[in-house]
PDB file of N, CA and C in Angstrom:
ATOM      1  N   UNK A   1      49.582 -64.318 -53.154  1.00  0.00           N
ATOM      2  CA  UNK A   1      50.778 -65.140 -53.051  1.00  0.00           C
ATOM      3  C   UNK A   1      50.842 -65.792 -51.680  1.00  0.00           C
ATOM      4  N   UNK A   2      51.558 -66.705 -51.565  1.00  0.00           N
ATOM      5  CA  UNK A   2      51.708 -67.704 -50.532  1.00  0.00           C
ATOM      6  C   UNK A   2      52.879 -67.539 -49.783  1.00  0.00           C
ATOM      7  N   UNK A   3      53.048 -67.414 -48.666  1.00  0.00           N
ATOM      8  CA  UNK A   3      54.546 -67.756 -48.046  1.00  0.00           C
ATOM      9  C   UNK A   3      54.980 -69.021 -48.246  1.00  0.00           C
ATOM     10  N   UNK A   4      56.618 -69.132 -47.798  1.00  0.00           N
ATOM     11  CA  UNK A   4      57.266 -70.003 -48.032  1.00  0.00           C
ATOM     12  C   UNK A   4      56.722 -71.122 -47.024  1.00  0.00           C
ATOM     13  N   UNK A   5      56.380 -70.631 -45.826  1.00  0.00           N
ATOM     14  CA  UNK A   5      56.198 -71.222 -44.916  1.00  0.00           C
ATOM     15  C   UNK A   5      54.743 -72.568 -45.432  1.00  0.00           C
ATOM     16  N   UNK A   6      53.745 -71.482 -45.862  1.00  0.00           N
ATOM     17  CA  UNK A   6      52.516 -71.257 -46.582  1.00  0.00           C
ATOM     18  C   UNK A   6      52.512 -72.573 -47.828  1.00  0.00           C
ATOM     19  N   UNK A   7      53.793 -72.399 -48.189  1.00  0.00           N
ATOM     20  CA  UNK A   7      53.815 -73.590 -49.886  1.00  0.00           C
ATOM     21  C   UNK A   7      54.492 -75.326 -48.733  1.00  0.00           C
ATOM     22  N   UNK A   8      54.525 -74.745 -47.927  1.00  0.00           N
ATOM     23  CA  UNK A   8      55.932 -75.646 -47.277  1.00  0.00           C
ATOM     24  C   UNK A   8      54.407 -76.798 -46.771  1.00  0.00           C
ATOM     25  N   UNK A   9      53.937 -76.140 -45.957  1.00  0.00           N
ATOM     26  CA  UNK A   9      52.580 -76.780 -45.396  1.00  0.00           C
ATOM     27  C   UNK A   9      51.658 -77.585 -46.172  1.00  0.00           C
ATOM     28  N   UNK A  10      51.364 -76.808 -47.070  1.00  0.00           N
ATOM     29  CA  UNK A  10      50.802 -77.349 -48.344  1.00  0.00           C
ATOM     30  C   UNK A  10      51.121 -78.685 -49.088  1.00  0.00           C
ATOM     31  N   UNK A  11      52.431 -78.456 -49.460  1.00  0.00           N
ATOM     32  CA  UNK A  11      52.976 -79.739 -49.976  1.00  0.00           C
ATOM     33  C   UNK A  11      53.081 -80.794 -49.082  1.00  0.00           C
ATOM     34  N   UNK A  12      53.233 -80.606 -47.876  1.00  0.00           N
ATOM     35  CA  UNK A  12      53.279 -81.252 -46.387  1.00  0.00           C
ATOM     36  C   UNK A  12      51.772 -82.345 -46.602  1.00  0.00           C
ATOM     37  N   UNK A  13      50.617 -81.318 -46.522  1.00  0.00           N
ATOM     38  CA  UNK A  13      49.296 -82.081 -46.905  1.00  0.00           C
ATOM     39  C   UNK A  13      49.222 -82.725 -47.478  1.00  0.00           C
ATOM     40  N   UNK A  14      49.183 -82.647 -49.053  1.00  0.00           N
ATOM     41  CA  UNK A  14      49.252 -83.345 -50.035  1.00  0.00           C
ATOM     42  C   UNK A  14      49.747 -84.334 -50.093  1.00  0.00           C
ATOM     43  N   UNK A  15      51.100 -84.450 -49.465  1.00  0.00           N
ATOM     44  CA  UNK A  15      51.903 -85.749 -49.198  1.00  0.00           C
ATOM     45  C   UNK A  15      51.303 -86.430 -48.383  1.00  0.00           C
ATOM     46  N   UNK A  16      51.174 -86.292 -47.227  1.00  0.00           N
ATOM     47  CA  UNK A  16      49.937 -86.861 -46.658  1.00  0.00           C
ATOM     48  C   UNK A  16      48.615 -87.323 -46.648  1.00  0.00           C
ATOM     49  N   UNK A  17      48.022 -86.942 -48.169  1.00  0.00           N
ATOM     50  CA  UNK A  17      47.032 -87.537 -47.951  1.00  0.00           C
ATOM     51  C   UNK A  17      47.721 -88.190 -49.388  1.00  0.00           C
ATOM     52  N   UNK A  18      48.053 -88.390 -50.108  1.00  0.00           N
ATOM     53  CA  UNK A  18      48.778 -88.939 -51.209  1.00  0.00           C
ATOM     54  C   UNK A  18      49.003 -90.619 -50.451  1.00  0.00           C
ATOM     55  N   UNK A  19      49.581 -90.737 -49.503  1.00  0.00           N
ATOM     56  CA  UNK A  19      49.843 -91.601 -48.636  1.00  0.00           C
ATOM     57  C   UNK A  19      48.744 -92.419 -48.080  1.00  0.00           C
ATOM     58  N   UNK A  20      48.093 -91.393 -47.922  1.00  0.00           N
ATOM     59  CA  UNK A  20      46.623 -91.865 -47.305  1.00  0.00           C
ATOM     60  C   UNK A  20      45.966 -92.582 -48.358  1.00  0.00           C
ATOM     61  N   UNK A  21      45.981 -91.895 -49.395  1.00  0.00           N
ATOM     62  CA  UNK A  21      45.163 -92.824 -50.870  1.00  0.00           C
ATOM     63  C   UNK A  21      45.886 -94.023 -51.144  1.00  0.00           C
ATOM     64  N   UNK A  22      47.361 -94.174 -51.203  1.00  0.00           N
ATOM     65  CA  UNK A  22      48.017 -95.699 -51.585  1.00  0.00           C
ATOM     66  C   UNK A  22      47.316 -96.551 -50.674  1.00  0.00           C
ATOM     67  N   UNK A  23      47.530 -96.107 -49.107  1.00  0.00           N
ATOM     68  CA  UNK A  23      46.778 -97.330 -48.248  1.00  0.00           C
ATOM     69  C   UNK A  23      45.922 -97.869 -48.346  1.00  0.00           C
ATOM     70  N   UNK A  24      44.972 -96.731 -49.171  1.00  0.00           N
ATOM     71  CA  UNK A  24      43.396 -97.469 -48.956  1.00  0.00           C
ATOM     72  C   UNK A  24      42.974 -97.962 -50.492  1.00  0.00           C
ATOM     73  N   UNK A  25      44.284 -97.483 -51.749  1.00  0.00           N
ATOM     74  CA  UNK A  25      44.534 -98.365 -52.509  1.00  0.00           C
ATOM     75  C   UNK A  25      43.069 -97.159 -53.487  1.00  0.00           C
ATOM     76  N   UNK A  26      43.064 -95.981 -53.079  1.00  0.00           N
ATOM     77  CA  UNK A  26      42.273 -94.912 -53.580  1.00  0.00           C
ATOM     78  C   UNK A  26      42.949 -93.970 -54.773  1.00  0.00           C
ATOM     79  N   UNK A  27      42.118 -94.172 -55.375  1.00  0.00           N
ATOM     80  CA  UNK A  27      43.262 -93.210 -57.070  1.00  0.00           C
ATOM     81  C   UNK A  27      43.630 -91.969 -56.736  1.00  0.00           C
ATOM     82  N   UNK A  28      44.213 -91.082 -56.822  1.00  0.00           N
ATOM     83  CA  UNK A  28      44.297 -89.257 -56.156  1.00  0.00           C
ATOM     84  C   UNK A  28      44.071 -88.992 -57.815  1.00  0.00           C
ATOM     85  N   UNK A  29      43.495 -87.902 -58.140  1.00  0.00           N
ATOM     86  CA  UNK A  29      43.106 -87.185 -59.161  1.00  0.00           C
ATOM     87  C   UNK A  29      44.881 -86.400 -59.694  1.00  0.00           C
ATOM     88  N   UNK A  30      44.626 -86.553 -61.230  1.00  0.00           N
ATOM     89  CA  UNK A  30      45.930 -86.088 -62.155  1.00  0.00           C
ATOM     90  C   UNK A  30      46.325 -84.881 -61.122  1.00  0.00           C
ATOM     91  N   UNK A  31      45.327 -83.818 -61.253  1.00  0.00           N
ATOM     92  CA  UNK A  31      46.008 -82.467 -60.166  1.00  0.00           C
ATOM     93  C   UNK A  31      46.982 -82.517 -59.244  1.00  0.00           C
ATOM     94  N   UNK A  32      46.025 -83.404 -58.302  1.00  0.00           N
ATOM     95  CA  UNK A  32      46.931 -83.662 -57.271  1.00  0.00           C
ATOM     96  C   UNK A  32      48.321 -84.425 -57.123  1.00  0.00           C
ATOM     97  N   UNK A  33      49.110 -84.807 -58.227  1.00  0.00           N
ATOM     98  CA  UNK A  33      50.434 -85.195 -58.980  1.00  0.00           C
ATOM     99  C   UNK A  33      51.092 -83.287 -59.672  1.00  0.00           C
ATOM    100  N   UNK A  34      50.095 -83.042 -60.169  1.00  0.00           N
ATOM    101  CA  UNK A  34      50.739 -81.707 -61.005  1.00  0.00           C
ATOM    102  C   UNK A  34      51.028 -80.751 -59.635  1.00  0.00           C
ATOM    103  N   UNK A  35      49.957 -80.617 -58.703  1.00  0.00           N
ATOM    104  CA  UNK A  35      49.952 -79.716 -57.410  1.00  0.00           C
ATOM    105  C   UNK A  35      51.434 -79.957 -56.572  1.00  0.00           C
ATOM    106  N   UNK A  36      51.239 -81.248 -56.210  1.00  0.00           N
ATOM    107  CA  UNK A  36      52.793 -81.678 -55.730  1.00  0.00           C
ATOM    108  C   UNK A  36      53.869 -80.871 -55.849  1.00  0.00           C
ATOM    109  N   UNK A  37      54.309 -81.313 -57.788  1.00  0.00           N
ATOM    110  CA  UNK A  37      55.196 -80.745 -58.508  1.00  0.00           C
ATOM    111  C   UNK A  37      55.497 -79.503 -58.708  1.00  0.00           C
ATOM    112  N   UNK A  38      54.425 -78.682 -58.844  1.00  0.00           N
ATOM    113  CA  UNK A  38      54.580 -77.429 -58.697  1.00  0.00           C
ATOM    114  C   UNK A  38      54.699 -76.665 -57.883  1.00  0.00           C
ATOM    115  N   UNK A  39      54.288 -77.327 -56.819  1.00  0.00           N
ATOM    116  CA  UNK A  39      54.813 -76.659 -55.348  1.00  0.00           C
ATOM    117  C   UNK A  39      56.250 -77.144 -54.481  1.00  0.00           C
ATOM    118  N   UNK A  40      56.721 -77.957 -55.436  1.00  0.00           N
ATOM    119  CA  UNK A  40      58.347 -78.158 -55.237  1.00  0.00           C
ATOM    120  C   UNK A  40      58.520 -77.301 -55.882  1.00  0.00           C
ATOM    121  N   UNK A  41      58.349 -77.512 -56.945  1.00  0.00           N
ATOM    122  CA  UNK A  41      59.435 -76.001 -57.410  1.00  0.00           C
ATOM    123  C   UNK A  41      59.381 -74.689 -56.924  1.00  0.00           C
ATOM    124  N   UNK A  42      57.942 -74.252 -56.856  1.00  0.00           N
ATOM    125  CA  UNK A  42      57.717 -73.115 -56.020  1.00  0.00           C
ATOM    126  C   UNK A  42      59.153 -73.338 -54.778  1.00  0.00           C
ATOM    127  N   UNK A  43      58.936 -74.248 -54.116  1.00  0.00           N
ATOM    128  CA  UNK A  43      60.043 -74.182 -53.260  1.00  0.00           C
ATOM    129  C   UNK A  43      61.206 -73.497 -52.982  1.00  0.00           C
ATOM    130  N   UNK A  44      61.659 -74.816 -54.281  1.00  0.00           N
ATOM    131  CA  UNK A  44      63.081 -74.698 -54.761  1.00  0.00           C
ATOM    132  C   UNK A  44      63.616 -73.680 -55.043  1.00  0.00           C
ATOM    133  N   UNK A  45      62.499 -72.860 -56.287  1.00  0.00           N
ATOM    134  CA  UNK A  45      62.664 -71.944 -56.610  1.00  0.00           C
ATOM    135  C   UNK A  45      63.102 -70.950 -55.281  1.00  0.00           C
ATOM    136  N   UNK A  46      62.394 -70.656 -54.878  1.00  0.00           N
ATOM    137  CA  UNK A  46      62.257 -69.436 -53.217  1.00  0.00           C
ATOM    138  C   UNK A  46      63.613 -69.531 -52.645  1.00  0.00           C
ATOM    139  N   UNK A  47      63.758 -71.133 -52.126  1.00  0.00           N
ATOM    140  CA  UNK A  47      65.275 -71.141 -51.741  1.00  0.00           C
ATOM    141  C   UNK A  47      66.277 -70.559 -52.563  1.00  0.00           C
ATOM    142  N   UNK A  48      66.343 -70.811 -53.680  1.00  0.00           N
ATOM    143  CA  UNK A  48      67.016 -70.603 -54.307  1.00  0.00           C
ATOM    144  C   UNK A  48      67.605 -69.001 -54.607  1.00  0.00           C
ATOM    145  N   UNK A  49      66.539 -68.086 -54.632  1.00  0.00           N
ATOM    146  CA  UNK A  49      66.240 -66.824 -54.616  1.00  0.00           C
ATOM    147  C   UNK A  49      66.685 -66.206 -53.666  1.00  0.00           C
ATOM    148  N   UNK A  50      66.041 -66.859 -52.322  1.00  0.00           N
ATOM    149  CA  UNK A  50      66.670 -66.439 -51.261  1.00  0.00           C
ATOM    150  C   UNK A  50      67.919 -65.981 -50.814  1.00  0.00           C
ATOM    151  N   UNK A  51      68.847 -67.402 -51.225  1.00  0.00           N
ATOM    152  CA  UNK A  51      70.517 -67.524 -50.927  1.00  0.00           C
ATOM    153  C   UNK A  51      70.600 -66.311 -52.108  1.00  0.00           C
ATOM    154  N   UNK A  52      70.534 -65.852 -53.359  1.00  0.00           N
ATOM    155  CA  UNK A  52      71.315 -65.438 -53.635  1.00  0.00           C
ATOM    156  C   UNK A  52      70.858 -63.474 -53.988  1.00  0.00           C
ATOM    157  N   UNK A  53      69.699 -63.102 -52.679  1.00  0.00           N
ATOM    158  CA  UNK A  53      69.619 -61.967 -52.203  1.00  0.00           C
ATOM    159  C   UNK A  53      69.908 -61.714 -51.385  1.00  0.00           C
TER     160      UNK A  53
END
């Protein structure tokens, strides 16, 4: 398992190079759309968990 900190970084990347591919006008692979998504929720989720332990 990953820390929060750990998923936080991650998605951080991804966005970043996500960014990096529009510029150079480079396709990012389906995953890397599903990876995104699922590591928001991972997020969300955590926060969410958090506040109410």
């Amino acid at each position: 398992m990953f820390t929060l900190k750990e998923k936080e970084y991650m998605l951080e990347v991804l966005k970043r190079d996500k960014r990096k591919s529009l510029f150079k006008l480079r396709q990012s692979p389906p995953e890397h759309d599903r990876l995104i998504e699922k590591l928001e929720q991972m997020i969300r989720n955590e926060q969410v968990n958090r506040e109410h332990l």
